[in-house]
Protein backbone atom coordinates (compact mmCIF):
# COMPACT_ATOMS: atom_id res chain seq x y z
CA UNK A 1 -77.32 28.74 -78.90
CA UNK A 2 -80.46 26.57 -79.87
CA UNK A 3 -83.30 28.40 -80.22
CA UNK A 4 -86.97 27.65 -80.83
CA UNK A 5 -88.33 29.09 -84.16
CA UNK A 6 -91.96 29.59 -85.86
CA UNK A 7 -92.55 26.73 -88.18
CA UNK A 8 -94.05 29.13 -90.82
CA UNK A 9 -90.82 31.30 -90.57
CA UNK A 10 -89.01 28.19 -91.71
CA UNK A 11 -87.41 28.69 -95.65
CA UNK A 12 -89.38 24.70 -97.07
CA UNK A 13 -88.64 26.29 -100.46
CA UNK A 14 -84.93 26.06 -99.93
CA UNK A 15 -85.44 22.41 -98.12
CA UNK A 16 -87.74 20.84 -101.21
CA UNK A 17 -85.37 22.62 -104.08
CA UNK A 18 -82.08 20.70 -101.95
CA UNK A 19 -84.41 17.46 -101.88
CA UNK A 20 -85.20 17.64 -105.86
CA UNK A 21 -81.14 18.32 -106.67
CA UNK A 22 -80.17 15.66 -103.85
CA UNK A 23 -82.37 13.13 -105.68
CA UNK A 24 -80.94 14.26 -109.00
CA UNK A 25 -77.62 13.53 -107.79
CA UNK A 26 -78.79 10.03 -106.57
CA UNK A 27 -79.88 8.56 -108.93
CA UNK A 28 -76.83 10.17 -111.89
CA UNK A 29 -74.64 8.49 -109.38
CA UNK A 30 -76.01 5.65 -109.38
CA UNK A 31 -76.22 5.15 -112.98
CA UNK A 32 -72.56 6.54 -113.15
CA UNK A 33 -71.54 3.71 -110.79
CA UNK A 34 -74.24 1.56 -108.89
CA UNK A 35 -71.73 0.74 -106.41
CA UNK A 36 -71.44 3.70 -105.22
CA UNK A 37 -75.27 4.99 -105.01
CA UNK A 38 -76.04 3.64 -101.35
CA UNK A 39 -73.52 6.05 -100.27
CA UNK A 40 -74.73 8.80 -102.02
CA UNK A 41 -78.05 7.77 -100.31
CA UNK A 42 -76.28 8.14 -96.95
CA UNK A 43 -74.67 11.14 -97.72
CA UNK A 44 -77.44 12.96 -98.46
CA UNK A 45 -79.76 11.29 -95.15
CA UNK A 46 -76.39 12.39 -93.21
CA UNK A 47 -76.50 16.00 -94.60
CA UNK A 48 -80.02 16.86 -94.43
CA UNK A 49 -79.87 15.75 -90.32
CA UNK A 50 -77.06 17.63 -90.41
CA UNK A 51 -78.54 20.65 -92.40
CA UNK A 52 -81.56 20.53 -89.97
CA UNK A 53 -79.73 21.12 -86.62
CA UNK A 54 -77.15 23.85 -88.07
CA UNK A 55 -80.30 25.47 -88.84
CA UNK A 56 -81.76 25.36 -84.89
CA UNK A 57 -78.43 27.10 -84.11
CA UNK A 58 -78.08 31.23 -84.12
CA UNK A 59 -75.61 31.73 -86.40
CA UNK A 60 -74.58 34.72 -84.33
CA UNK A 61 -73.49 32.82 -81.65
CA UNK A 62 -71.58 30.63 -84.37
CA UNK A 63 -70.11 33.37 -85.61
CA UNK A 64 -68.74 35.20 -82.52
CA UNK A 65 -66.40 32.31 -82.77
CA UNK A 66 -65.04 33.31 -85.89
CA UNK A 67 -61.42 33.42 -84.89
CA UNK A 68 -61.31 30.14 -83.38
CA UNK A 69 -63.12 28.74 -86.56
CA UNK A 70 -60.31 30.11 -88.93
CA UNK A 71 -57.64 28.41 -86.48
CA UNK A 72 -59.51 25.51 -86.67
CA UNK A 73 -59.62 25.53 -90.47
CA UNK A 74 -55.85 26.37 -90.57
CA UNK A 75 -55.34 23.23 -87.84
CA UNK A 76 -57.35 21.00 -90.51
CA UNK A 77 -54.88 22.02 -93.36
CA UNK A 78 -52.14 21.38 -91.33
CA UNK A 79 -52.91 17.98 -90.77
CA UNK A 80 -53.32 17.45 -94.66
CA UNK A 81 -49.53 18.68 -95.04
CA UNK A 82 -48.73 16.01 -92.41
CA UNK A 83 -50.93 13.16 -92.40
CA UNK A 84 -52.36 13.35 -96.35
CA UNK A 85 -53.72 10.45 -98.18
CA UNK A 86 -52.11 10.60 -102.07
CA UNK A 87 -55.08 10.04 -104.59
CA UNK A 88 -54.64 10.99 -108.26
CA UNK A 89 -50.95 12.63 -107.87
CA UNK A 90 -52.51 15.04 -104.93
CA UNK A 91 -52.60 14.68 -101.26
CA UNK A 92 -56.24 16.35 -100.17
CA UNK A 93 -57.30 13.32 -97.70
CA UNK A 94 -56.89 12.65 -94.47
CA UNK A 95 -58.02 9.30 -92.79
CA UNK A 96 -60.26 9.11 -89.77
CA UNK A 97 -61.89 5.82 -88.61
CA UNK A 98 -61.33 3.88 -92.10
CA UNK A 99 -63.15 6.98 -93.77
CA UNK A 100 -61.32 9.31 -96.25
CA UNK A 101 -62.02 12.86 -95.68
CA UNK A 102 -60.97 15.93 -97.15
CA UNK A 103 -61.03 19.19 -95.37
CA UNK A 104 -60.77 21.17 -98.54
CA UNK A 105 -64.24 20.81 -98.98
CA UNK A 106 -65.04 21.49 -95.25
CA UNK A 107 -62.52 24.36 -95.12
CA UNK A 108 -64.19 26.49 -98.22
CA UNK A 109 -67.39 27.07 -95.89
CA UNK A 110 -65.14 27.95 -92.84
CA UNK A 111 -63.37 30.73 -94.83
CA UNK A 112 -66.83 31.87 -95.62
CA UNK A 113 -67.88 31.64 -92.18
CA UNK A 114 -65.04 33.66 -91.13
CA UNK A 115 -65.00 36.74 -93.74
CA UNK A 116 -68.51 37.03 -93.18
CA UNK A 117 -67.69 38.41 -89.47
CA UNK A 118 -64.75 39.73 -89.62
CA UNK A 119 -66.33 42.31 -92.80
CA UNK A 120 -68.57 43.14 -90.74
CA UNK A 121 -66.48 44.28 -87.82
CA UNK A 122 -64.37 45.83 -89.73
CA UNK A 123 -66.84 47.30 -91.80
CA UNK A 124 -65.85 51.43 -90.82
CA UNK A 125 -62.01 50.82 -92.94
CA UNK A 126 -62.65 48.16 -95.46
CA UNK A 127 -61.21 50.27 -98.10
CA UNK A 128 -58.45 51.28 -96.67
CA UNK A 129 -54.90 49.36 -97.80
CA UNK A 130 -54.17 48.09 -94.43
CA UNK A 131 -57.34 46.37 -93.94
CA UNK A 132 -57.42 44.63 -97.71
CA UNK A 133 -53.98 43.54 -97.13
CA UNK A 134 -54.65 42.05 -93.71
CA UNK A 135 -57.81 40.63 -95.61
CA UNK A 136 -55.74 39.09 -98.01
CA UNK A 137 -53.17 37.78 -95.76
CA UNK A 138 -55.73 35.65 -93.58
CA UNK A 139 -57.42 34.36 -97.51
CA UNK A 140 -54.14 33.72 -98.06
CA UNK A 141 -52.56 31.55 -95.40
CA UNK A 142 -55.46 28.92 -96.02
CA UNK A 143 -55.49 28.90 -99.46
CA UNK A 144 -51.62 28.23 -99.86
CA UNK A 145 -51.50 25.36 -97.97
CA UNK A 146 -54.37 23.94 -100.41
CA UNK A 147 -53.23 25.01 -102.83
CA UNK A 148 -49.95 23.41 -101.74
CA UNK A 149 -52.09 19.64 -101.97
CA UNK A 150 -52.04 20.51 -105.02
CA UNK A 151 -55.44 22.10 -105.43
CA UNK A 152 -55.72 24.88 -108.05
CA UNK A 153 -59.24 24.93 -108.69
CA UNK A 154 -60.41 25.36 -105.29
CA UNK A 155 -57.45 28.39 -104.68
CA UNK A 156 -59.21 29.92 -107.51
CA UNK A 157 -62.58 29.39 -106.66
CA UNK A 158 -62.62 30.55 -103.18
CA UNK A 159 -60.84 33.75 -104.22
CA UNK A 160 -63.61 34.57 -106.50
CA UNK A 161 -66.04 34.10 -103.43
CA UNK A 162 -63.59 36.14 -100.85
CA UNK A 163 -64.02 39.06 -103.77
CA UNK A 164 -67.47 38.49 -104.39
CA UNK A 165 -67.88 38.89 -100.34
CA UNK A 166 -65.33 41.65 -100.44
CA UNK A 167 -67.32 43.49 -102.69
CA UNK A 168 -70.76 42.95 -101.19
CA UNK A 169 -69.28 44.00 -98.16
CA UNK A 170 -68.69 47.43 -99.25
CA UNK A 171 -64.57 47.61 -101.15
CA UNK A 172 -64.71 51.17 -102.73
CA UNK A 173 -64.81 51.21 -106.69
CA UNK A 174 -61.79 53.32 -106.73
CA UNK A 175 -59.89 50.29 -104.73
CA UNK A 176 -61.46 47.90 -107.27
CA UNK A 177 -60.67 49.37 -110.06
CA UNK A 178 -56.82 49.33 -109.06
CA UNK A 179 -56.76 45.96 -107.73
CA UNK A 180 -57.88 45.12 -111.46
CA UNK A 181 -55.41 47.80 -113.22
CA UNK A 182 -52.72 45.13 -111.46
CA UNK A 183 -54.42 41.66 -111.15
CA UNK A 184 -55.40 41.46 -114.76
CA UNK A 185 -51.53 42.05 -116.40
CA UNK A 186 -50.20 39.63 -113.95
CA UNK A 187 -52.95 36.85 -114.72
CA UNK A 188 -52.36 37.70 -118.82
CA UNK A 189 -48.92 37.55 -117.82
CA UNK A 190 -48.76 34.21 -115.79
CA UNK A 191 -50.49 32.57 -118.59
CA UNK A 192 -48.34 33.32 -121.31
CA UNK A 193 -45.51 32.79 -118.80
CA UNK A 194 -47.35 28.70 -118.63
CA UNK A 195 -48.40 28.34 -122.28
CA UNK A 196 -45.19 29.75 -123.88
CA UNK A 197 -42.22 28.76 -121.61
CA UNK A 198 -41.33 25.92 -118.91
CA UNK A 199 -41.05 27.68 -116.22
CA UNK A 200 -42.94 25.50 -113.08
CA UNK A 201 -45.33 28.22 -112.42
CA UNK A 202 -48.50 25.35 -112.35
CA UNK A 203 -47.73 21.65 -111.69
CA UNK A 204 -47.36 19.44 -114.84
CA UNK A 205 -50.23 18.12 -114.65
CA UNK A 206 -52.30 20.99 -114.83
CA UNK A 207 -50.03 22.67 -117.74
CA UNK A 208 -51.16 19.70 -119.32
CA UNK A 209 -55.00 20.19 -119.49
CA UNK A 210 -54.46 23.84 -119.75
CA UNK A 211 -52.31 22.78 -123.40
CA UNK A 212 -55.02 20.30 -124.21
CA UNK A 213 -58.27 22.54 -123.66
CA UNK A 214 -55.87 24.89 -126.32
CA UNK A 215 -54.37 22.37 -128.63
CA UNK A 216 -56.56 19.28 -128.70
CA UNK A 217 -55.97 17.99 -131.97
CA UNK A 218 -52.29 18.07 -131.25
CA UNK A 219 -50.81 14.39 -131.22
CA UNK A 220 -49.50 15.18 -127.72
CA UNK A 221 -52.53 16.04 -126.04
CA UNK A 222 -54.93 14.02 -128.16
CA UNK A 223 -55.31 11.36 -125.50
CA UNK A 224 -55.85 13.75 -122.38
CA UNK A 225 -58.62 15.49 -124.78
CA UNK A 226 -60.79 12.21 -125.58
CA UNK A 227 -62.25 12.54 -122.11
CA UNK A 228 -63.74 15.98 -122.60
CA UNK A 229 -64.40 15.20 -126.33
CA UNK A 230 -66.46 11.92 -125.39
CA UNK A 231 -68.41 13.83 -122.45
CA UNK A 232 -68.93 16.80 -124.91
CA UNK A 233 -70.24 13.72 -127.36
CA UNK A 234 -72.41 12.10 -124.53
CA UNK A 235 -74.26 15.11 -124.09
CA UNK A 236 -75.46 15.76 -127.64
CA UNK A 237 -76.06 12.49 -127.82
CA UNK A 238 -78.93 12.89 -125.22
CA UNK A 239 -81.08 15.46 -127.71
CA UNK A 240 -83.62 16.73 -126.18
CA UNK A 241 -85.42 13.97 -123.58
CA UNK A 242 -82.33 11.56 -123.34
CA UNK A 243 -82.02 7.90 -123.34
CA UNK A 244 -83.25 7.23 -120.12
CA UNK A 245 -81.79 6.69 -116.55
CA UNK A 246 -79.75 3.46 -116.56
CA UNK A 247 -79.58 2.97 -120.28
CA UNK A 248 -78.06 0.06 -122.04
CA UNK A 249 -76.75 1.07 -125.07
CA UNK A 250 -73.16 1.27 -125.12
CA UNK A 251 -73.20 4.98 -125.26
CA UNK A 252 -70.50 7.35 -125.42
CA UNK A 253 -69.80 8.55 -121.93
CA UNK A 254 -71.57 6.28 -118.96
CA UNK A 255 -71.82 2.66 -120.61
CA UNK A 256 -68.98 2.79 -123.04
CA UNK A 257 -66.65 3.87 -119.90
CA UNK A 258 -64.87 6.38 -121.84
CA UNK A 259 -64.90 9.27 -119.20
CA UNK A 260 -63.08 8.60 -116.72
CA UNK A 261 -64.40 10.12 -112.83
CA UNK A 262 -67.73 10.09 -114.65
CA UNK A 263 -69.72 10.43 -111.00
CA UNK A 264 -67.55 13.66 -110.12
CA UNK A 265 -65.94 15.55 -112.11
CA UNK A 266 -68.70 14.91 -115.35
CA UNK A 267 -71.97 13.90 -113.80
CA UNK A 268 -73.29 16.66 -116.43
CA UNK A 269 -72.67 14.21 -119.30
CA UNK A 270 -74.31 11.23 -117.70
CA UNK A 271 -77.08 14.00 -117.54
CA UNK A 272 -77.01 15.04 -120.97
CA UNK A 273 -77.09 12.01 -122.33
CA UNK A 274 -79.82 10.24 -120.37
CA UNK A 275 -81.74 13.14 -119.41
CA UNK A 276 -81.22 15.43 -122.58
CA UNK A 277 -81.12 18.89 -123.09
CA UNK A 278 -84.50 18.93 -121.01
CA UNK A 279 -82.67 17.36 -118.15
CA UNK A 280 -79.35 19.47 -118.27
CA UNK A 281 -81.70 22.67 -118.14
CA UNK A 282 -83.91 21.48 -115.40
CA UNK A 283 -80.68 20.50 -113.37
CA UNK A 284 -79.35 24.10 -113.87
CA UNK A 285 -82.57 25.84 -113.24
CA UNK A 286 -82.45 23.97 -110.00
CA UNK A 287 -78.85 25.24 -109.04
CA UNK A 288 -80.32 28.54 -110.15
CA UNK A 289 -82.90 28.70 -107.59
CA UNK A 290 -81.12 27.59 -105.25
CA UNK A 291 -78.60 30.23 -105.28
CA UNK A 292 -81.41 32.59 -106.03
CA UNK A 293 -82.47 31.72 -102.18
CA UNK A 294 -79.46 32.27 -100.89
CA UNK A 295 -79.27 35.47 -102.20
CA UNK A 296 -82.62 36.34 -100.94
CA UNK A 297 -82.23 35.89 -97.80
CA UNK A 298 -78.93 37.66 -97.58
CA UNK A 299 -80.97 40.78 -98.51
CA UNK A 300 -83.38 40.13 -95.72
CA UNK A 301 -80.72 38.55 -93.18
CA UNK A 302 -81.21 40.77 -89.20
CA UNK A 303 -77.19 42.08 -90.02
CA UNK A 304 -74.08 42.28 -92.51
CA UNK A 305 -72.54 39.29 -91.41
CA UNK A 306 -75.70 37.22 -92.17
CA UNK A 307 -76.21 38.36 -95.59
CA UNK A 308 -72.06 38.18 -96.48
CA UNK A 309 -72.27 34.43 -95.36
CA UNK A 310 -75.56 34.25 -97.56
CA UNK A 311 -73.55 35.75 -100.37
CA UNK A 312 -70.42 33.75 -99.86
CA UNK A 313 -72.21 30.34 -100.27
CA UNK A 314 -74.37 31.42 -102.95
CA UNK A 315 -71.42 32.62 -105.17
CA UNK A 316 -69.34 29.44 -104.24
CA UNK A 317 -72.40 26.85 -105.42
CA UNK A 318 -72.28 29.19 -108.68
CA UNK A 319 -68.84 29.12 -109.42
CA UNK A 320 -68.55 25.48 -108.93
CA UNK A 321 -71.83 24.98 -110.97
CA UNK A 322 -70.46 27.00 -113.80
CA UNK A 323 -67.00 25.46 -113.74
CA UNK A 324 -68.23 21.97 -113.70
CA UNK A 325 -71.09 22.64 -116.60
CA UNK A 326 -68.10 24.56 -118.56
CA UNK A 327 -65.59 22.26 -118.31
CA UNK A 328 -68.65 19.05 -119.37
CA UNK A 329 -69.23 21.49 -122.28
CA UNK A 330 -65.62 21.81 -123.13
CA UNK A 331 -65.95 25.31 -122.62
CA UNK A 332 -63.34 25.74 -120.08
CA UNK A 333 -60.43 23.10 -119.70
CA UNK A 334 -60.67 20.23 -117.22
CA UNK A 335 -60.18 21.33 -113.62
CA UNK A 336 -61.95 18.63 -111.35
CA UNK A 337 -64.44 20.53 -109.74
CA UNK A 338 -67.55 18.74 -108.82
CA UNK A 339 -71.09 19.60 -109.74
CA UNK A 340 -73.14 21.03 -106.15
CA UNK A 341 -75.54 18.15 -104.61
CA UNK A 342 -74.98 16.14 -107.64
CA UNK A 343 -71.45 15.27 -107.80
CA UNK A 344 -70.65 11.68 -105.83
CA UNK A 345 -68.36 12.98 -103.03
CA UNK A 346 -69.56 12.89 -99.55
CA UNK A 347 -67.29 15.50 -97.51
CA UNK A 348 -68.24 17.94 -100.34
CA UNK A 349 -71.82 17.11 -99.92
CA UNK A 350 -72.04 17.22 -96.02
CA UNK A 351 -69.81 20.67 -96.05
CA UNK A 352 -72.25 22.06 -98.23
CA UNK A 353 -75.25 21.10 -96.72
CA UNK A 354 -73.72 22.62 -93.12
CA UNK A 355 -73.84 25.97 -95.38
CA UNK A 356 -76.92 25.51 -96.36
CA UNK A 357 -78.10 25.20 -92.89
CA UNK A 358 -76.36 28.18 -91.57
CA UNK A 359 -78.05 29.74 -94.27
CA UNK A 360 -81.63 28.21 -92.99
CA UNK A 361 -80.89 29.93 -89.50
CA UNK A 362 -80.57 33.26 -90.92
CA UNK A 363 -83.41 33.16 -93.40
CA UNK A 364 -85.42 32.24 -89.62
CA UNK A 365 -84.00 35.74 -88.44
CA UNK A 366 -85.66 38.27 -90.63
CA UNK A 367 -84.23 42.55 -90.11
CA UNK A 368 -86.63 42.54 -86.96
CA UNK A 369 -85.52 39.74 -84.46
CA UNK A 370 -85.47 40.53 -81.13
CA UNK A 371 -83.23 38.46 -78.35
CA UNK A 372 -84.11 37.18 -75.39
CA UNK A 373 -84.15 40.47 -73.66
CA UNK A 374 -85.85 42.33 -76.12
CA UNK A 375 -83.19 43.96 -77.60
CA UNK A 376 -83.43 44.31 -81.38
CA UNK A 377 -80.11 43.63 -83.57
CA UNK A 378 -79.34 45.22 -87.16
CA UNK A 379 -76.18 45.79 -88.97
CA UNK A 380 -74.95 43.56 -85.67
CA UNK A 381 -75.56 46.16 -82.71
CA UNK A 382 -77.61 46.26 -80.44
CA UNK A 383 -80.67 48.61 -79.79
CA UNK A 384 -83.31 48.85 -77.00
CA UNK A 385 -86.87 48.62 -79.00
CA UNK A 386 -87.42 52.67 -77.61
CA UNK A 387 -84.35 52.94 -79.78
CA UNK A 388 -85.42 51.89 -83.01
């Protein structure tokens, strides 16, 4: 399970580019909301022990538990459905020992965790119908019962990473092509279906910022769009070097208290404005690199199932980075999707950081690893060195 590793073998690039975003994200917190930066602090001490003993474990022998991971994850839903703490008009939290948790956050790595070995086993009849529609049905029972919180974002997110993974993992282009021949009518479809008639196919709610990022100058929606217009404003008002951490001008986003959820859902315009331009692009080369890693040491990870998991993580910080940036921007309309290691939100943070550690563990197992009886692994089987 816990193995000893060569300290040179160990992946510090990945560990001091976590530490520069981590401290990023303290200190935007904390000028977000000062109350709420000694958690952040605590968060982040919490994940990196975390991080660090995840990445003493063989993430093979993690993963041979793959099935009893996914139950797991289902188990964890379940007791959302049951138990849930209502926040905001959705029910994501459960309670445990006067802390709020929320297994979303927890559950998006387990899916991860689980495609990345079951690919791989079935890597001989990926392509085949039977296989993507078993796929589909064990993405599917997890993500209907968040998105059943409700939590739309996160459904949609973590299918992007299950096709990113699918992909990576070897899906034929002649199945691709057809699955996009059919998804993308019924997506053009379902949002004509939301923008044009009443029908309950998204909560109200979220028809609502879907009709404000499209009609925001629309008496109706005018209100629900001063929050992205002000954070859109807060940023530009940062030029290029910002106003400074902690400013005390009564500015248009962080001090003026005009965004609301300002330390999660758009910590990118307390960036923009007291960091600037220079800040917002040193905060996304950061993500950048980061996901860079992960993607680099998918391509050198001992077997499939290693680099899918590398993959997996990598596209999910992206997507969420992307989202969160877009929707700050008021390129894309507001979803709730915090910014990775920035964002205030401590189950996110830990869950991530146990994905980052995973992905520590198999940057320590290079193509040539050989187990304790000298057997060497690749592509996950096994070969006598004579073999090889």
């Amino acid at each position: 399970m816990i193995r000893l590793y060569k300290i040179k073998d160990y992946n510090f690039i990945l560990v001091l580019l976590l530490a520069m975003i981590s401290i990023v994200g303290i200190l935007l917190v904390g000028s977000a909301n000062a109350e709420l930066q000694s958690r952040q602090i605590g968060g982040v001490i919490f994940g990196f022990l975390v991080m660090f003993v995840i990445s003493l474990i063989d993430y093979s022998w993690l993963l041979h538990f793959y099935v009893p991971v996914y139950l797991v994850n289902l188990g964890l839903l379940l007791l959302v459905i049951i138990f849930g703490v209502t926040r905001l008009g959705a029910a994501r939290w459960i309670t445990i020992g006067g802390f709020q948790f929320q297994p979303t956050e927890l559950s998006k790595i387990l899916i991860i965790l689980f495609f990345s070995m079951y690919f791989m086993i079935h890597k001989e009849d990926l392509s085949t119908w039977r296989r993507i529609f078993r796929s589909l049905l064990y993405l599917g029972l997890p993500l209907f019962m968040i998105l059943n919180q409700p939590d739309l974002k996160n459904t949609i997110t973590m299918t992007i990473v299950f096709s990113c993974m699918y992909f990576a993992a070897g899906l034929s282009y002649k199945k691709i092509g057809i699955i996009i021949m059919v998804i993308v009518p019924l997506v053009v479809g379902a949002v004509f279906l939301i923008v044009k008639t009443d029908l309950p196919i998204i909560d109200d709610y979220q028809k609502k910022r879907v009709m404000t990022f499209l009609n925001p100058e629309d008496d109706e929606y005018s209100e629900s769009a001063m929050q992205q217009q002000n954070s859109i404003m807060a940023i530009g008002s940062g030029r290029f070097s910002g106003k400074g951490l902690n400013n005390n001008e009564v500015s248009t986003a962080n001090k003026g208290n005009f965004v609301a959820e300002i330390q999660n859902d758009f910590i990118f315009a307390v960036a923009g404005e007291e960091l600037g331009f220079a800040g917002c692009v040193g905060i996304v080369l950061l993500l950048f690199l980061i996901i860079f890693q992960c993607f680099r040491t998918g391509k050198r990870a001992k077997d499939r199932s290693g680099s899918l998991f590398c993959y997996g993580i990598g596209t999910l910080i992206a997507v969420q980075s992307f989202i969160n940036i877009s929707v700050a921007t008021g390129i894309l309309p507001n979803t709730g999707t915090t910014l990775p290691f920035v964002s205030y939100g401590l189950t996110s943070l830990v869950s991530l950081f146990i994905g980052m550690g995973i992905v520590l563990n198999i940057s320590l197992q290079r193509k040539q690893y050989f187990d304790y009886g000298g057997e060497y692994i690749y592509e996950g089987e096994t070969y006598k060195p004579e073999e090889t």
